[in-house]
Protein backbone atom coordinates (compact mmCIF):
# COMPACT_ATOMS: atom_id res chain seq x y z
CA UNK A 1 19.68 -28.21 -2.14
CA UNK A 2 21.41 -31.19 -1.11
CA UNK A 3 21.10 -33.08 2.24
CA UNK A 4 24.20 -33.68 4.13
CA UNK A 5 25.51 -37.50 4.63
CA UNK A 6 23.30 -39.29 6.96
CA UNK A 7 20.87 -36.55 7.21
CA UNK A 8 16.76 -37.09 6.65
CA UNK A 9 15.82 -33.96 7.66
CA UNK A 10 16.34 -30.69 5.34
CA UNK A 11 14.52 -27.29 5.16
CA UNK A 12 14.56 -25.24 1.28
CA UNK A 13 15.28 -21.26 2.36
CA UNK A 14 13.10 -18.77 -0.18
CA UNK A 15 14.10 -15.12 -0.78
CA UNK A 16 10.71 -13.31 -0.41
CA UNK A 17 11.47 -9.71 -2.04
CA UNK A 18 9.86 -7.05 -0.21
CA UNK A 19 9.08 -4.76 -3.32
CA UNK A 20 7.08 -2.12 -2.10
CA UNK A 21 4.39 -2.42 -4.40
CA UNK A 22 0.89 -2.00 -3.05
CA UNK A 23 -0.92 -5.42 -4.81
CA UNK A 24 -2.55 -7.67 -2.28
CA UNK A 25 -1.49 -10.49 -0.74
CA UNK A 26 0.60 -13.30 -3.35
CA UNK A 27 0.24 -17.47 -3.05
CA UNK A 28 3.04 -19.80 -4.91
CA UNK A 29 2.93 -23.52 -4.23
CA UNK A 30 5.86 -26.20 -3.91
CA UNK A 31 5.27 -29.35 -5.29
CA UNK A 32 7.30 -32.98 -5.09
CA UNK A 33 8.26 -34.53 -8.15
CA UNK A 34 9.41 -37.79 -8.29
CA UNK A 35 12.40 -38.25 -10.26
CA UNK A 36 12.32 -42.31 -10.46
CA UNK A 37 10.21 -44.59 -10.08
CA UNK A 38 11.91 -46.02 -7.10
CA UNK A 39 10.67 -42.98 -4.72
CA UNK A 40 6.96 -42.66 -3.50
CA UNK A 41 5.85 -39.31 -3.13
CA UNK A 42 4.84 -38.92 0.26
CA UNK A 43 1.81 -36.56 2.16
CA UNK A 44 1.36 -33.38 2.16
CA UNK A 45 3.24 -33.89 -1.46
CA UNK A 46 2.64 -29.64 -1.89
CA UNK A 47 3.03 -26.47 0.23
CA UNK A 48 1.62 -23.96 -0.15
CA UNK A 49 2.95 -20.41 0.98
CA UNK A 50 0.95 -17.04 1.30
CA UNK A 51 3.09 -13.92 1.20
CA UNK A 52 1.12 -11.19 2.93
CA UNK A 53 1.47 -7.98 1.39
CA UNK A 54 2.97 -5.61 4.57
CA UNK A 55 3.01 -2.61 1.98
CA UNK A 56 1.75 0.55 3.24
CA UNK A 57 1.17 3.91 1.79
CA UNK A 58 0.47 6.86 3.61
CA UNK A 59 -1.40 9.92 2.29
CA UNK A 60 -0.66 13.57 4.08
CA UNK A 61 -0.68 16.90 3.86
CA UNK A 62 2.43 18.65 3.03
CA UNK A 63 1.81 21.27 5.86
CA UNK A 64 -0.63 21.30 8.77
CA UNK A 65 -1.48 24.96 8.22
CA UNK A 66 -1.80 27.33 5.17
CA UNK A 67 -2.51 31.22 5.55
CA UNK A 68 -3.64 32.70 2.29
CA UNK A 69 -4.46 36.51 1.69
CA UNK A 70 -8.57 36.69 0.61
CA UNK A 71 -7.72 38.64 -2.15
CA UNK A 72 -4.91 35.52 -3.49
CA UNK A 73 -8.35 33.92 -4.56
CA UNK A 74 -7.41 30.40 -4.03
CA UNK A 75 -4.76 28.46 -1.85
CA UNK A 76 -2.71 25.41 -3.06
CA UNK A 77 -2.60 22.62 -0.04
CA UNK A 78 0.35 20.21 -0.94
CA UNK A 79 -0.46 16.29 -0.38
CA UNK A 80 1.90 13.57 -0.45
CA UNK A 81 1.78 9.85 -1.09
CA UNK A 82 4.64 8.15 0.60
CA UNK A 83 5.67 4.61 0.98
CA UNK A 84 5.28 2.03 -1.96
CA UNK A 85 3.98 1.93 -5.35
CA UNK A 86 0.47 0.89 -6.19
CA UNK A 87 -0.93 -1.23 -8.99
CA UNK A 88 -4.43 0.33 -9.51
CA UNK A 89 -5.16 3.84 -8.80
CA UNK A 90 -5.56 5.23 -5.16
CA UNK A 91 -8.82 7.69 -4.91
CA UNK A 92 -9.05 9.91 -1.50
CA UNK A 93 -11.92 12.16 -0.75
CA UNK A 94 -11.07 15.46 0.71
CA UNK A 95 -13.73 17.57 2.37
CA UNK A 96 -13.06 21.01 3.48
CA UNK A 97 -14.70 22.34 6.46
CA UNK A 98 -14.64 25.85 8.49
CA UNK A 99 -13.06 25.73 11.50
CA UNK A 100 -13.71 29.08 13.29
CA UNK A 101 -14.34 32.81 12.29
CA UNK A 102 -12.40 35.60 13.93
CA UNK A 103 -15.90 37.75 13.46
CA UNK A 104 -19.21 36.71 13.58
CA UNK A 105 -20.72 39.98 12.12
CA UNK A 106 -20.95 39.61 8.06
CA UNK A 107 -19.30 36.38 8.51
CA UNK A 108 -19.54 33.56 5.82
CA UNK A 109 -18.21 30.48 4.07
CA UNK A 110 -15.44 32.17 2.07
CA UNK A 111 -14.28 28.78 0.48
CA UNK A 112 -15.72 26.53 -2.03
CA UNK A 113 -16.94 23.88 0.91
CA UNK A 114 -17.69 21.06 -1.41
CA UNK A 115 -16.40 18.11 -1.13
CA UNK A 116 -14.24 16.37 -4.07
CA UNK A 117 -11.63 13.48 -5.15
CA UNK A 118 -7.84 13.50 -5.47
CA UNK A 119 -6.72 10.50 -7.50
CA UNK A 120 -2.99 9.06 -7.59
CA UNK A 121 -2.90 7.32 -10.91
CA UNK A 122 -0.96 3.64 -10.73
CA UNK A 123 1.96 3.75 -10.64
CA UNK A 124 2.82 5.66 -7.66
């Protein structure tokens, strides 16, 4: 950077890259060096910046409904992560629940009702 003729006043313009990577928030500093000895280095002689990490990732279900046959014996729900990359492994709890039964007489829990982990390794 180089000030124009005359001019005391100057700003440095940083590319921040928006990469889409889940990783916290990221701090550089700027610092003054004094190339001569004929130029004092003046106060605040650093800056500091702070790049707050705007990533977000979402976690869905492919569908909002699934109808499987009893007989099928299981049903395979669909999630998706969407939306950046993450650097450590993202760990959701999904718990199933009944809703409703069509027929209270000899009704039961027809599904394994515990609840358990999904885990999208780093990475993704």
């Amino acid at each position: 950077f180089v000030f124009p003729v005359g001019s005391v006043v100057g700003a440095l313009a940083v590319i921040i890259i928006d990469d889409f990577i889940l990783e916290g928030d990221e701090i550089f500093e700027f610092s003054i060096n004094a190339s001569s000895v004929r130029h004092t280095i003046g106060s605040p002689g650093v800056a500091v910046v702070t790049i707050v990490d705007t990533t977000n990732l979402f976690l869905g279900f492919d569908l909002d409904q699934y109808i499987v046959l009893e007989s099928e014996g299981y049903v395979e729900i669909g999630l998706t992560l969407l939306g950046g990359i993450s650097n450590s492994p993202i760990t959701v709890m999904v718990t199933p629940s009944e809703q409703s039964s069509v027929s209270a007489i000899g009704s039961g829990v027809d599904f394994d009702s515990l609840p358990f982990n999904i885990t999208f390794n780093a990475g993704r």
